[in-house]
C-alpha atoms as a PDB file:
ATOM      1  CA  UNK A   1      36.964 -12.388  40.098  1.00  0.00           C
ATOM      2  CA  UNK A   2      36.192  -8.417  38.921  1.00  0.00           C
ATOM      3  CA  UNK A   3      39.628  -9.125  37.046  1.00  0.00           C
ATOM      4  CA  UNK A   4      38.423 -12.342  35.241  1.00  0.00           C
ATOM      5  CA  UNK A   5      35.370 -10.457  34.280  1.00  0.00           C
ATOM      6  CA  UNK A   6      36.964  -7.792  32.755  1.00  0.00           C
ATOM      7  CA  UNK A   7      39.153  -9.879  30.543  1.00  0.00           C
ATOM      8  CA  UNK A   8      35.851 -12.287  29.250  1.00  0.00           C
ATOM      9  CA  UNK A   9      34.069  -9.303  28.191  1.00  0.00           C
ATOM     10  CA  UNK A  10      36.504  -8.081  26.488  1.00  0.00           C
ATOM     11  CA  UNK A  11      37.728 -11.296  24.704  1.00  0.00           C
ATOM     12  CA  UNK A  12      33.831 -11.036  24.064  1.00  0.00           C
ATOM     13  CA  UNK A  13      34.383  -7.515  22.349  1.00  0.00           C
ATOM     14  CA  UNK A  14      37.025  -9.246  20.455  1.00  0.00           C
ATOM     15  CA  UNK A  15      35.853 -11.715  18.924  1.00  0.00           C
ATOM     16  CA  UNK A  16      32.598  -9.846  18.142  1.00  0.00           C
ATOM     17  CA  UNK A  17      34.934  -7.360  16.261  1.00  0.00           C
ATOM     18  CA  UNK A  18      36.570 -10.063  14.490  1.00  0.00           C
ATOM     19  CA  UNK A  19      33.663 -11.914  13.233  1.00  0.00           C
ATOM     20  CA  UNK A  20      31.725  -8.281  11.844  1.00  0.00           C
ATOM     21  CA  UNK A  21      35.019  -7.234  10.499  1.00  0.00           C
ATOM     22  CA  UNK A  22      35.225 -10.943   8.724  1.00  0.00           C
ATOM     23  CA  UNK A  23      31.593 -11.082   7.608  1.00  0.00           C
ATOM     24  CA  UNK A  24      32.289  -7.567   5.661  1.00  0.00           C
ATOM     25  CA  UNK A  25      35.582  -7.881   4.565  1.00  0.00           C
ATOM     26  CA  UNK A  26      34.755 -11.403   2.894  1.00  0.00           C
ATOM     27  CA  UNK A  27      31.052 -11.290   2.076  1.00  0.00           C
ATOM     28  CA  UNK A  28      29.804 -13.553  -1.046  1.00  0.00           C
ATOM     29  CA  UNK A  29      28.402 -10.117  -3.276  1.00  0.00           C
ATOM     30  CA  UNK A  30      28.963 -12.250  -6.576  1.00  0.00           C
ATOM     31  CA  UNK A  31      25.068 -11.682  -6.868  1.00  0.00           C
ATOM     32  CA  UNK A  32      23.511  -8.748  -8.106  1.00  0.00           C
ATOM     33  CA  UNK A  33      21.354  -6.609  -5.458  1.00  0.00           C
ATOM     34  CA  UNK A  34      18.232  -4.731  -5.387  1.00  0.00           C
ATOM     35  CA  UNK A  35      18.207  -1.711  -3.406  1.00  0.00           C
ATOM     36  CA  UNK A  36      15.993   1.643  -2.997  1.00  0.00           C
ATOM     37  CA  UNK A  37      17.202   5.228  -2.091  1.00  0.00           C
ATOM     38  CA  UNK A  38      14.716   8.526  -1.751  1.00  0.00           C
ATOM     39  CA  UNK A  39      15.926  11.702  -1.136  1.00  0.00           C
ATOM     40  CA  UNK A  40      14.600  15.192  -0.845  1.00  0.00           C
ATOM     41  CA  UNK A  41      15.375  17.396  -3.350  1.00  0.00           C
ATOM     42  CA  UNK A  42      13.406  20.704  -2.915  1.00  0.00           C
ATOM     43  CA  UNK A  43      10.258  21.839  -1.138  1.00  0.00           C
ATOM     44  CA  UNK A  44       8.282  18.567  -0.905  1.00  0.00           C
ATOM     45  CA  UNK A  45       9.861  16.951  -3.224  1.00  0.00           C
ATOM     46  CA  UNK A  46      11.907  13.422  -3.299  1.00  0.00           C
ATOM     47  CA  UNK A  47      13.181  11.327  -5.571  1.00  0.00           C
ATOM     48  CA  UNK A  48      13.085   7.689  -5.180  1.00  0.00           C
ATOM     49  CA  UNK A  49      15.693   5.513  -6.918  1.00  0.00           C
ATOM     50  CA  UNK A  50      15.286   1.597  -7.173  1.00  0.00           C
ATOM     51  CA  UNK A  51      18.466   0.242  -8.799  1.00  0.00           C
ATOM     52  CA  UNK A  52      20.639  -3.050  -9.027  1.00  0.00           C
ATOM     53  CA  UNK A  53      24.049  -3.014  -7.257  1.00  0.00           C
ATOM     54  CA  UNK A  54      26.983  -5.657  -7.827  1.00  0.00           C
ATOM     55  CA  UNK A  55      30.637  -5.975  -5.748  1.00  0.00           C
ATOM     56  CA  UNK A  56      33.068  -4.712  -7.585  1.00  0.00           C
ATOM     57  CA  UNK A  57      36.461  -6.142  -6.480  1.00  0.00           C
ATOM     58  CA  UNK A  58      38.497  -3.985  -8.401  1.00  0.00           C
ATOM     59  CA  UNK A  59      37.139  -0.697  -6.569  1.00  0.00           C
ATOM     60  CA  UNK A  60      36.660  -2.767  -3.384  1.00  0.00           C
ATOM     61  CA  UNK A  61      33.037  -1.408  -3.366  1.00  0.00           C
ATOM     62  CA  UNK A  62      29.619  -1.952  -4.190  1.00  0.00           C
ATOM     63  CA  UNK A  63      28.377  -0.372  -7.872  1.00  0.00           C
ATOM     64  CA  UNK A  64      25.473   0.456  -9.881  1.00  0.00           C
ATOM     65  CA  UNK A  65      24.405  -1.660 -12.771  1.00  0.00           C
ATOM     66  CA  UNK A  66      21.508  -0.956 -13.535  1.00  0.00           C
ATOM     67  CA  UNK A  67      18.893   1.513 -12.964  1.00  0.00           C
ATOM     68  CA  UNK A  68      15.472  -0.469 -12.793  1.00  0.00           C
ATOM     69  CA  UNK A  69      12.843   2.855 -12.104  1.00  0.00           C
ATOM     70  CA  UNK A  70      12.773   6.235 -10.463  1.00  0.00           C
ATOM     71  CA  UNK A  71       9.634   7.753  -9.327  1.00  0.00           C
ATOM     72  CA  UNK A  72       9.257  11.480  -8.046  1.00  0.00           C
ATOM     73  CA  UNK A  73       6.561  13.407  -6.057  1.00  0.00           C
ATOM     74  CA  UNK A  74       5.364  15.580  -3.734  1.00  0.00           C
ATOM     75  CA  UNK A  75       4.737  15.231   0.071  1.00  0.00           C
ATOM     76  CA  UNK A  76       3.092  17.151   2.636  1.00  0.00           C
ATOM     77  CA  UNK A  77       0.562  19.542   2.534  1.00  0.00           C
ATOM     78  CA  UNK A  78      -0.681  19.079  -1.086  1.00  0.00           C
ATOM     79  CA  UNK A  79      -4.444  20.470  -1.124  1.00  0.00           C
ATOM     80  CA  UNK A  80      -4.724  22.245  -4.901  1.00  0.00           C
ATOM     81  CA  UNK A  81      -1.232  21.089  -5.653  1.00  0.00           C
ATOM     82  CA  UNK A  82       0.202  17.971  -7.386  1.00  0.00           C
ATOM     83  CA  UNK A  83       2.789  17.165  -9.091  1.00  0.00           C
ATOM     84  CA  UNK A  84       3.222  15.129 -12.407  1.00  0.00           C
ATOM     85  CA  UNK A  85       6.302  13.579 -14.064  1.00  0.00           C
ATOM     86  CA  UNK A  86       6.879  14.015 -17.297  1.00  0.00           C
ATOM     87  CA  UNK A  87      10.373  12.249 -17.872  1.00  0.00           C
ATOM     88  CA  UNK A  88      13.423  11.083 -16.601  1.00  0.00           C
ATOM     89  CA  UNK A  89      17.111  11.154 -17.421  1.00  0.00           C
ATOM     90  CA  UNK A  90      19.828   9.176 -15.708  1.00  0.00           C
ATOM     91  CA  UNK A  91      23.290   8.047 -16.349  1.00  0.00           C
ATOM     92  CA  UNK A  92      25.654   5.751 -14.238  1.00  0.00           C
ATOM     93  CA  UNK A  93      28.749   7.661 -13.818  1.00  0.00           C
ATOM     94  CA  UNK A  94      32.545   7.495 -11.997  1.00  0.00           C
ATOM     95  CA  UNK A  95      32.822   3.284 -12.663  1.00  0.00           C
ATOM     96  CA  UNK A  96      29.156   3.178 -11.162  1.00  0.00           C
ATOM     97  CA  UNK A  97      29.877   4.571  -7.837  1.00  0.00           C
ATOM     98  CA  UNK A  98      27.110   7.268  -8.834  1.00  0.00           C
ATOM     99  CA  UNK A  99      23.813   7.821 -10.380  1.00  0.00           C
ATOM    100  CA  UNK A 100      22.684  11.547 -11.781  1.00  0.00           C
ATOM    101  CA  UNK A 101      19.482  11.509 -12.176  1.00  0.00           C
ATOM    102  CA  UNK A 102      17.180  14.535 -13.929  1.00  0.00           C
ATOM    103  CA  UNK A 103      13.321  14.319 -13.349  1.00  0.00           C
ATOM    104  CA  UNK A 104      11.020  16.583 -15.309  1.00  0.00           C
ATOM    105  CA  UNK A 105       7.753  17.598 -14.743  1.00  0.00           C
ATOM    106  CA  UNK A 106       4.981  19.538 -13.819  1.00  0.00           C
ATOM    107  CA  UNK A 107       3.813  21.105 -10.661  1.00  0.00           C
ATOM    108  CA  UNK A 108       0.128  22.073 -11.355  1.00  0.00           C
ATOM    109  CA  UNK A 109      -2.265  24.461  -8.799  1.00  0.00           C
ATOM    110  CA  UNK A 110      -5.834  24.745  -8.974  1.00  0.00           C
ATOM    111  CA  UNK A 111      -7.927  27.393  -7.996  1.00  0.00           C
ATOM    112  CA  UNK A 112     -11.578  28.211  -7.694  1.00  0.00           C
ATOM    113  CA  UNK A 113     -12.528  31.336  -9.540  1.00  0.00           C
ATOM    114  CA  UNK A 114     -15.988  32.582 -10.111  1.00  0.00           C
ATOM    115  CA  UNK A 115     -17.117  28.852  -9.335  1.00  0.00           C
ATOM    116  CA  UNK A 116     -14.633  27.062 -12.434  1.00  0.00           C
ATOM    117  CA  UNK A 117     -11.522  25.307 -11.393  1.00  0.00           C
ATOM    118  CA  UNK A 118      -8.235  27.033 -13.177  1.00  0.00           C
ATOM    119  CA  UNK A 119      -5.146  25.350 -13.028  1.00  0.00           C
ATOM    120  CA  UNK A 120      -1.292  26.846 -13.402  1.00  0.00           C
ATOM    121  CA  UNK A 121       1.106  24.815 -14.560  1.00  0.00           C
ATOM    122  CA  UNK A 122       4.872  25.148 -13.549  1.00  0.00           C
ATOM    123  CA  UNK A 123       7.419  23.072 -15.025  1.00  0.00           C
ATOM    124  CA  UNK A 124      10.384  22.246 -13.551  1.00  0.00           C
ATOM    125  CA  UNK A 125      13.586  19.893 -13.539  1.00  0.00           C
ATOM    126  CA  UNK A 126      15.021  18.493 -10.595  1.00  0.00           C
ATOM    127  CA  UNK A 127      18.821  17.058 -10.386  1.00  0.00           C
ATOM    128  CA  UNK A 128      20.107  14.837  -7.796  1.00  0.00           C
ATOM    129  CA  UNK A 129      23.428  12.750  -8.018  1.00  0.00           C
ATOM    130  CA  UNK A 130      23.230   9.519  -5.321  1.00  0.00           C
ATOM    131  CA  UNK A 131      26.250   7.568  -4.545  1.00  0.00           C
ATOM    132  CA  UNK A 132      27.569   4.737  -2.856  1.00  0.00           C
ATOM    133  CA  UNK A 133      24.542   1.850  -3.667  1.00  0.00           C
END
């Protein structure tokens, strides 16, 4: 009985093996997909990268086609602190296995002096290459 057991659950493992291993080795990616990374970059900040992604047979992978927005900021403790984008650079790169992706901007901190509100301004440029969509 114990022996019977044994050799179900593991034609169970089997076949469960077999049918995942199927599914990814012959999934239909002839459509294009919408996906969305973030990623810390410094400090508080992230990067968040919305992009389309095709199969590409040739590299046996998924790829980037198209980048469709990416949107930086700051989290976490932000009180007289925030953060404003200026611009944004990307470029698809190695066949589309990768995305660099340069944000500008502004980090700008306020402070109460003598009753008016003075703000510093600090620019800075934040890289970040993701890969693998």
């Amino acid at each position: 009985m114990a022996g019977s057991i044994k050799v179900t659950i593991l034609s169970v493992i089997v076949a469960l093996f077999i049918i995942c291993t199927t599914e990814v080795a012959y999934a239909d990616y002839t459509n294009t997909k919408t996906g969305k990374v973030s990623t810390w970059v410094s400090g508080g900040m992230y990067i968040d990268l919305t992009y389309n992604c095709t199969w590409n047979s040739k590299l046996k992978c998924n790829v980037f086609d198209e980048v469709i927005e990416v949107v930086s900021y700051s989290a976490g403790f932000s009180l007289g602190h925030d953060w404003v984008q200026k611009s944004v650079r990307y470029e698809i790169q190695d066949n589309g296995r990768k995305v660099k992706v340069t944000v500008r901007g502004v980090h700008e901190y306020y402070f109460i002096v003598d009753g008016l509100v003075k703000v510093y301004e600090n620019p800075q440029t934040y890289t970040y290459t993701f890969t693998r969509p």
